[in-house]
C-alpha atoms as a PDB file:
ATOM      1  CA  UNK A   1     114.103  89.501 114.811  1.00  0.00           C
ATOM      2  CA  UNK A   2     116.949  88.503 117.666  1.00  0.00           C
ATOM      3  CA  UNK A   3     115.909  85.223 119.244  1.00  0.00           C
ATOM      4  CA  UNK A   4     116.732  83.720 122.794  1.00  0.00           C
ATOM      5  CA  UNK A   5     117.750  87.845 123.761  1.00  0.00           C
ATOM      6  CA  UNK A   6     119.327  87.541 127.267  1.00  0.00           C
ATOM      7  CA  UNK A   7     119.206  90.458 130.243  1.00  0.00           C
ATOM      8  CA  UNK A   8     122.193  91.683 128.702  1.00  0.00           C
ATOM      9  CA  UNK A   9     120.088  92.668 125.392  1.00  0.00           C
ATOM     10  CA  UNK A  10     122.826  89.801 123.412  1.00  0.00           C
ATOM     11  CA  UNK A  11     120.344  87.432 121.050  1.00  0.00           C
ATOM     12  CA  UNK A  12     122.711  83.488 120.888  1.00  0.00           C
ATOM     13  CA  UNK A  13     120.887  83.349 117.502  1.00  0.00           C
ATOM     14  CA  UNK A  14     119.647  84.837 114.525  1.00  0.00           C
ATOM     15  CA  UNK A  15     117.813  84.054 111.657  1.00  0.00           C
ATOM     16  CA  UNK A  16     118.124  85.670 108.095  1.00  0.00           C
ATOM     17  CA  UNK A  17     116.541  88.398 106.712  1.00  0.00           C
ATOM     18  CA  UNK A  18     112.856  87.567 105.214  1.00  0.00           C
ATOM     19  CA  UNK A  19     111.244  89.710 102.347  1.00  0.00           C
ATOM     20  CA  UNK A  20     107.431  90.040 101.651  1.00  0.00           C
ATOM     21  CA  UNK A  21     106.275  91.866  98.386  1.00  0.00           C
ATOM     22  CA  UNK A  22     103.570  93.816  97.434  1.00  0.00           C
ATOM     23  CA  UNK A  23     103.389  96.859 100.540  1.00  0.00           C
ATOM     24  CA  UNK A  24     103.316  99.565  99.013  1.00  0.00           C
ATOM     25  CA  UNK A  25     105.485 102.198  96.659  1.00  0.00           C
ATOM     26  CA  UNK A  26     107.046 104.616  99.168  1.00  0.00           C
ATOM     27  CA  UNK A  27     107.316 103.502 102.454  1.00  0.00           C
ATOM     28  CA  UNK A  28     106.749 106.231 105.376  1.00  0.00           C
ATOM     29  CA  UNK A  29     106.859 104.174 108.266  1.00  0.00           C
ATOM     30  CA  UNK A  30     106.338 100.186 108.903  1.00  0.00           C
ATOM     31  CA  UNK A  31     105.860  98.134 112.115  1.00  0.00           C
ATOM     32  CA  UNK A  32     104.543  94.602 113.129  1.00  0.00           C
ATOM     33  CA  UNK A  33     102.703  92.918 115.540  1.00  0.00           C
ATOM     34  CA  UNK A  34     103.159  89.284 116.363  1.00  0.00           C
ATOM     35  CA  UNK A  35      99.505  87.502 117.972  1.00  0.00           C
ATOM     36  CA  UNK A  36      96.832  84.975 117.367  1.00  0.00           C
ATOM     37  CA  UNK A  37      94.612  86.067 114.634  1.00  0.00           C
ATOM     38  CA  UNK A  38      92.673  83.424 113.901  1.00  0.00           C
ATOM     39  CA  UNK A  39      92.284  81.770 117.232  1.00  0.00           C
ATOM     40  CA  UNK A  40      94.080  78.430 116.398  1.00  0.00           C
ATOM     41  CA  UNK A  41      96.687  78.690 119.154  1.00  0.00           C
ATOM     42  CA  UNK A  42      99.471  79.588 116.867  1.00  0.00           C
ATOM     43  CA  UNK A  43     101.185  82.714 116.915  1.00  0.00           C
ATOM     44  CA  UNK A  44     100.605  85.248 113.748  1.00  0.00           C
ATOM     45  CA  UNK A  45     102.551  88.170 112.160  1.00  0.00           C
ATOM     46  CA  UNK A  46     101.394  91.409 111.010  1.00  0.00           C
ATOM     47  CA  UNK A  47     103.289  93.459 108.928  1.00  0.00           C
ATOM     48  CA  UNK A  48     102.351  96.961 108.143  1.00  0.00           C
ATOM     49  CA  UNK A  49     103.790  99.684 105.761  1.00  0.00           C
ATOM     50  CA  UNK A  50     102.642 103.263 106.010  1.00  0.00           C
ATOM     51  CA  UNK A  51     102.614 104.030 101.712  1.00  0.00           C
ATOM     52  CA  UNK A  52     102.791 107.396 100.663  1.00  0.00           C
ATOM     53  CA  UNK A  53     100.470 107.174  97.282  1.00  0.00           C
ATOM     54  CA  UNK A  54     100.216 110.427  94.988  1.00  0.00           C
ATOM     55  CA  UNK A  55      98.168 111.771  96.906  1.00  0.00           C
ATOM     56  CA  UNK A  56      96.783 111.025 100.946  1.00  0.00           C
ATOM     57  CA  UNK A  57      99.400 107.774 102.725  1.00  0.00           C
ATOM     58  CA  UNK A  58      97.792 105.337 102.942  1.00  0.00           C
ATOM     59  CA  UNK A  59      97.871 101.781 105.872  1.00  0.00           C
ATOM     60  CA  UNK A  60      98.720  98.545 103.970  1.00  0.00           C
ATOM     61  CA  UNK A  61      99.150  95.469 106.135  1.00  0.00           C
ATOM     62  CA  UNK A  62      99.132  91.470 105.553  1.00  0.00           C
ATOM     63  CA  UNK A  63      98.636  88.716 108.069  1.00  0.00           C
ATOM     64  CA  UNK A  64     101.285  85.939 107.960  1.00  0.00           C
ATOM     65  CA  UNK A  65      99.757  82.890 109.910  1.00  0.00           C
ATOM     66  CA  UNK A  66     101.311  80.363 111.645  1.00  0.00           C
ATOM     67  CA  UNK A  67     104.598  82.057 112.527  1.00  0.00           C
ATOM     68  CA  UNK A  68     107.369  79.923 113.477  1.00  0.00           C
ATOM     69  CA  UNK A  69     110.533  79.561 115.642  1.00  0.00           C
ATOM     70  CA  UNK A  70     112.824  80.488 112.633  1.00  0.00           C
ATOM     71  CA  UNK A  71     110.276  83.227 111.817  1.00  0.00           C
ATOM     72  CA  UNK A  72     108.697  81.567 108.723  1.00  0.00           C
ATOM     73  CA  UNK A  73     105.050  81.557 107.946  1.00  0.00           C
ATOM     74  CA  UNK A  74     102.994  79.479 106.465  1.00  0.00           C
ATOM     75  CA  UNK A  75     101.066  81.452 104.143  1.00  0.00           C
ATOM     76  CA  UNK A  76     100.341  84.921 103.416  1.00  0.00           C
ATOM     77  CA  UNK A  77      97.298  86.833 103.541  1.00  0.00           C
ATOM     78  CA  UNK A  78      95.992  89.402 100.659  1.00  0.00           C
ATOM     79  CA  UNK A  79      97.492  92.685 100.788  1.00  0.00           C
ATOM     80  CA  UNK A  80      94.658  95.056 102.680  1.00  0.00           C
ATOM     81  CA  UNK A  81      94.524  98.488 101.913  1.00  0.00           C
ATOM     82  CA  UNK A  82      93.438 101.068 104.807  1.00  0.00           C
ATOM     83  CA  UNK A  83      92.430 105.328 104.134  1.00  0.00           C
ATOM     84  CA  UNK A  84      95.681 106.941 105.966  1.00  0.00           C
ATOM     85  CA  UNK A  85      95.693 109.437 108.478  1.00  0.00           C
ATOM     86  CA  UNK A  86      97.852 112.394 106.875  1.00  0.00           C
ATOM     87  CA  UNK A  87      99.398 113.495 103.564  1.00  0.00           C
ATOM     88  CA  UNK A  88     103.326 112.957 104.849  1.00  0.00           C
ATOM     89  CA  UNK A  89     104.329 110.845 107.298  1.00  0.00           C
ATOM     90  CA  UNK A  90     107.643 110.394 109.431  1.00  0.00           C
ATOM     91  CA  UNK A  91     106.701 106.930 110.806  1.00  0.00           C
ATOM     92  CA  UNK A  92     103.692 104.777 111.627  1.00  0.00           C
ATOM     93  CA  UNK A  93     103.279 101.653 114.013  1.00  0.00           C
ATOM     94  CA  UNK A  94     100.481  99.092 115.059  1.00  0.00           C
ATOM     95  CA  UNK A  95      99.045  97.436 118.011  1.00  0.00           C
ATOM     96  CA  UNK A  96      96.848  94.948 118.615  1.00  0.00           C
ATOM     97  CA  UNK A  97      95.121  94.874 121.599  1.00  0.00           C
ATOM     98  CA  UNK A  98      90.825  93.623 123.119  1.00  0.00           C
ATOM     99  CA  UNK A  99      90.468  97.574 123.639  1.00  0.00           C
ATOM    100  CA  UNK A 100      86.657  96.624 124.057  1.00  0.00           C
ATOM    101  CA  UNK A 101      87.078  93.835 126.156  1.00  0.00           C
ATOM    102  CA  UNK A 102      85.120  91.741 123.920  1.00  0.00           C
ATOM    103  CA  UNK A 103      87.254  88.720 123.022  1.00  0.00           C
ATOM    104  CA  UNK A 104      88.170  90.070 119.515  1.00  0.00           C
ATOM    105  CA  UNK A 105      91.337  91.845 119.194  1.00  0.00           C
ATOM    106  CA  UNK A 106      91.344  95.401 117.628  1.00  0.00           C
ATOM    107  CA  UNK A 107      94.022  96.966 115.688  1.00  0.00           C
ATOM    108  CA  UNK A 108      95.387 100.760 116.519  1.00  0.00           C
ATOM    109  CA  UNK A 109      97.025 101.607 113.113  1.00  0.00           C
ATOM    110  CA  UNK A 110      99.134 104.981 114.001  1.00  0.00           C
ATOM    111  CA  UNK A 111     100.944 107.631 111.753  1.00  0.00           C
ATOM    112  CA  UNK A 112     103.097 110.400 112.946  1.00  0.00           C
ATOM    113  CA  UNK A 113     101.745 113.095 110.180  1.00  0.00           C
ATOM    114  CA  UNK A 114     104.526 115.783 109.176  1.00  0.00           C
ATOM    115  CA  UNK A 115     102.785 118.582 108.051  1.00  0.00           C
ATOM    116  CA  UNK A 116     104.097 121.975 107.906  1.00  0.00           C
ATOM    117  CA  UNK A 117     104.714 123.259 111.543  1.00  0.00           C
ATOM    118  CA  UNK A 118     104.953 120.873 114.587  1.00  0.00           C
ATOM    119  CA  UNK A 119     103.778 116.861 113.994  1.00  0.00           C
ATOM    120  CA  UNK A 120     101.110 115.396 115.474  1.00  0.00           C
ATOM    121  CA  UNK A 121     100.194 111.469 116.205  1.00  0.00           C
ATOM    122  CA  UNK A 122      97.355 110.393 114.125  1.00  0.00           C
ATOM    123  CA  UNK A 123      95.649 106.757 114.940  1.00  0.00           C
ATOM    124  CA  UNK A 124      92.325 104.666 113.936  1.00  0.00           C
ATOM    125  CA  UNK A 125      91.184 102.057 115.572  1.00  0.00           C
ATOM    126  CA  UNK A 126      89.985  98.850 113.520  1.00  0.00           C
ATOM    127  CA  UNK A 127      87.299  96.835 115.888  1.00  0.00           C
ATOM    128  CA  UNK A 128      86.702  93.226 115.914  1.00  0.00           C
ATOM    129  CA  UNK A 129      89.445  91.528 114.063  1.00  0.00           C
ATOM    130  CA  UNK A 130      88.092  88.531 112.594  1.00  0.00           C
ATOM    131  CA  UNK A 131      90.374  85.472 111.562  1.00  0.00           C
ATOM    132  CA  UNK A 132      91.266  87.432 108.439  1.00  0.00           C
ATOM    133  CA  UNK A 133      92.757  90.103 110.154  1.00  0.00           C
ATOM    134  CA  UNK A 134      89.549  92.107 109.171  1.00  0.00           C
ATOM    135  CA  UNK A 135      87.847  94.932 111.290  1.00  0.00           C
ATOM    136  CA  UNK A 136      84.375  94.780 111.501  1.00  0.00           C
ATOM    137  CA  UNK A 137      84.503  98.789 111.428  1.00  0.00           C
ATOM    138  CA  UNK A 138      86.902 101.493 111.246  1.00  0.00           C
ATOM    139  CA  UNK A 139      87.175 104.330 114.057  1.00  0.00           C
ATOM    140  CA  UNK A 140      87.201 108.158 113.220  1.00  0.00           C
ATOM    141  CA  UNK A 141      90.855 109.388 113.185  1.00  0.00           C
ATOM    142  CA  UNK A 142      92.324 110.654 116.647  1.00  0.00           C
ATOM    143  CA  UNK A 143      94.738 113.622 116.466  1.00  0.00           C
ATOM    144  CA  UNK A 144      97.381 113.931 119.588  1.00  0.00           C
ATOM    145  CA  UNK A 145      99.547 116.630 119.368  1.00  0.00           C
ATOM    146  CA  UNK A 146     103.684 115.430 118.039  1.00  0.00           C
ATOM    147  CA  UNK A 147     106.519 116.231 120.276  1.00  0.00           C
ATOM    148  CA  UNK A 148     108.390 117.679 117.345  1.00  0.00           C
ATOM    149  CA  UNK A 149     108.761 119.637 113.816  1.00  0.00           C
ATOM    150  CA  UNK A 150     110.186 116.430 112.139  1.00  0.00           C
ATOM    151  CA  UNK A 151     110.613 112.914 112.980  1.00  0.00           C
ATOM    152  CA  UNK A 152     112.824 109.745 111.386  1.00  0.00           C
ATOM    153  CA  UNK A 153     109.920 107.084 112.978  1.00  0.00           C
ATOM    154  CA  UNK A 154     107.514 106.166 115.006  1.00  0.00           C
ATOM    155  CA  UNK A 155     105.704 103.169 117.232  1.00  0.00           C
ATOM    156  CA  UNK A 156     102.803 102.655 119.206  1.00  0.00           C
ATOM    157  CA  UNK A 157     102.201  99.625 122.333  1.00  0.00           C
ATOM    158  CA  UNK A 158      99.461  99.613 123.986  1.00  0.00           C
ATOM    159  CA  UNK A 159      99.207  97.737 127.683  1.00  0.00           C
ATOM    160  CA  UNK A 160      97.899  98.069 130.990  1.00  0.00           C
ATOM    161  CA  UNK A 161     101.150  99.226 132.271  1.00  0.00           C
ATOM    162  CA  UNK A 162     101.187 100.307 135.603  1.00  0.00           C
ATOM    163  CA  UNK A 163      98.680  96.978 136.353  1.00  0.00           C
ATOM    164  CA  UNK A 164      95.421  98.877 137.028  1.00  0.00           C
ATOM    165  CA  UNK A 165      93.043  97.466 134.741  1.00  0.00           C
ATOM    166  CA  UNK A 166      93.218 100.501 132.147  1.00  0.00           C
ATOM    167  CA  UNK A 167      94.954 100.257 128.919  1.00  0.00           C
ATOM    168  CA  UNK A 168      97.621 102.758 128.708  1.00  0.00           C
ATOM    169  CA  UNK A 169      98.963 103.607 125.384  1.00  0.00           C
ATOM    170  CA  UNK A 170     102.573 105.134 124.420  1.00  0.00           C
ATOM    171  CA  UNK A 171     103.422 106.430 121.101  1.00  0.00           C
ATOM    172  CA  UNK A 172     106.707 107.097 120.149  1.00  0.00           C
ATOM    173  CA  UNK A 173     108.924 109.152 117.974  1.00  0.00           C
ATOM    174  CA  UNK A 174     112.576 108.930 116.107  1.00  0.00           C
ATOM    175  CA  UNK A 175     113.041 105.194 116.549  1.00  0.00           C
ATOM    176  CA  UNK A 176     114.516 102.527 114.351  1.00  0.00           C
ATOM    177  CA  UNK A 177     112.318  99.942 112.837  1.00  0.00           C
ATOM    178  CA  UNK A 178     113.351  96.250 111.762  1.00  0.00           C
ATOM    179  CA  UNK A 179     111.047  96.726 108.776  1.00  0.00           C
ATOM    180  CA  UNK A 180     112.058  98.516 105.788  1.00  0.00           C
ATOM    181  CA  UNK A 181     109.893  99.114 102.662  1.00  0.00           C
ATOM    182  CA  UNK A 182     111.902 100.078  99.678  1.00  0.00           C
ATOM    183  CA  UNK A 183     109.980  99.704  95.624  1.00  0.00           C
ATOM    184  CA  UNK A 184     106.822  97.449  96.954  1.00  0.00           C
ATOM    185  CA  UNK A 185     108.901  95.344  99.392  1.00  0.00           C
ATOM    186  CA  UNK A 186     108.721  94.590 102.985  1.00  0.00           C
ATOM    187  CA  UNK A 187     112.395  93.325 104.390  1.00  0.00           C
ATOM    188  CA  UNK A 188     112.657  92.192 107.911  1.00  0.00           C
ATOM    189  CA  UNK A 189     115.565  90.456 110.088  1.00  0.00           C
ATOM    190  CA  UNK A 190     114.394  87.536 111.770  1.00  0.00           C
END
């Protein structure tokens, strides 16, 4: 994570690289999200491997609360385990976002599945995060159709972008991540 990035994209500072154990065995995508999970005005961090078990991937994600300036925590979460959304993926993100409009942030978990002929983008929808970083319920998967045969990541953001009070959501493909997941653990630059 670059800190104090100026308009020319140049970070003055940087902190060292950070390393949380225990995400997984094979790591087919990662991402993070950075907000206020349990509602006690401090910012918290997500992180969020996309494991590929033995046999379906599966989501694996921990909640770091009370995230820093220097990019320390103050404590971890447990290590939560969610059903993937494909058998091979080429890169997974997160968002969190009050899709509902209900005061409780939701979390968009998204893998960009690889199987044999073109990819697709593959998301679930956890509801009602409670201070845990716990969804109340899971949605059904939701298949988009890839832009691709293969792909070396992926990321999702969703936002009301063009300002018209409807969340617009962008998924992308063949990006670079600043999480890594290499034998059960997370590195990321901060």
């Amino acid at each position: 994570m670059k800190l104090d990035v100026g308009a020319s994209g140049n970070s003055s500072t940087q902190t060292t690289t950070k390393i949380v154990t225990g995400m997984g065995n094979e790591g087919h995508g990662a991402g993070f999200a950075v907000e206020d999970i349990n509602y006690d005005g401090q910012k918290d961090l997500i992180l969020m491997a996309y494991d590929d078990g033995s046999s379906a991937n599966s989501f694996r994600y921990r909640v770091g609360y009370s995230l820093d300036a220097n990019g320390d925590v103050a404590y971890w979460s447990q290590n939560y385990i969610i059903n993937g959304v494909g058998n091979m993926g080429d890169g997974a993100g997160i968002a969190l976002y009050d899709i509902d409009q209900n005061g409780a942030k939701d979390m968009v978990l998204m893998g960009y599945d690889d199987p044999s002929g073109g990819n697709t983008f593959r998301y679930i929808i956890g509801w009602n995060l409670n201070g845990n970083g716990l969804a109340m319920s899971w949605s059904p998967t939701v298949i988009v159709n890839g832009v691709g045969d293969h792909g070396q990541g992926a990321g999702i953001d969703i936002r009301d972008i063009d300002n018209n009070g409807f969340l617009n959501s962008s998924s992308w493909h063949m990006t670079m991540h600043p999480v890594s997941i290499v034998s059960n653990t997370a590195s990321f630059i901060t």
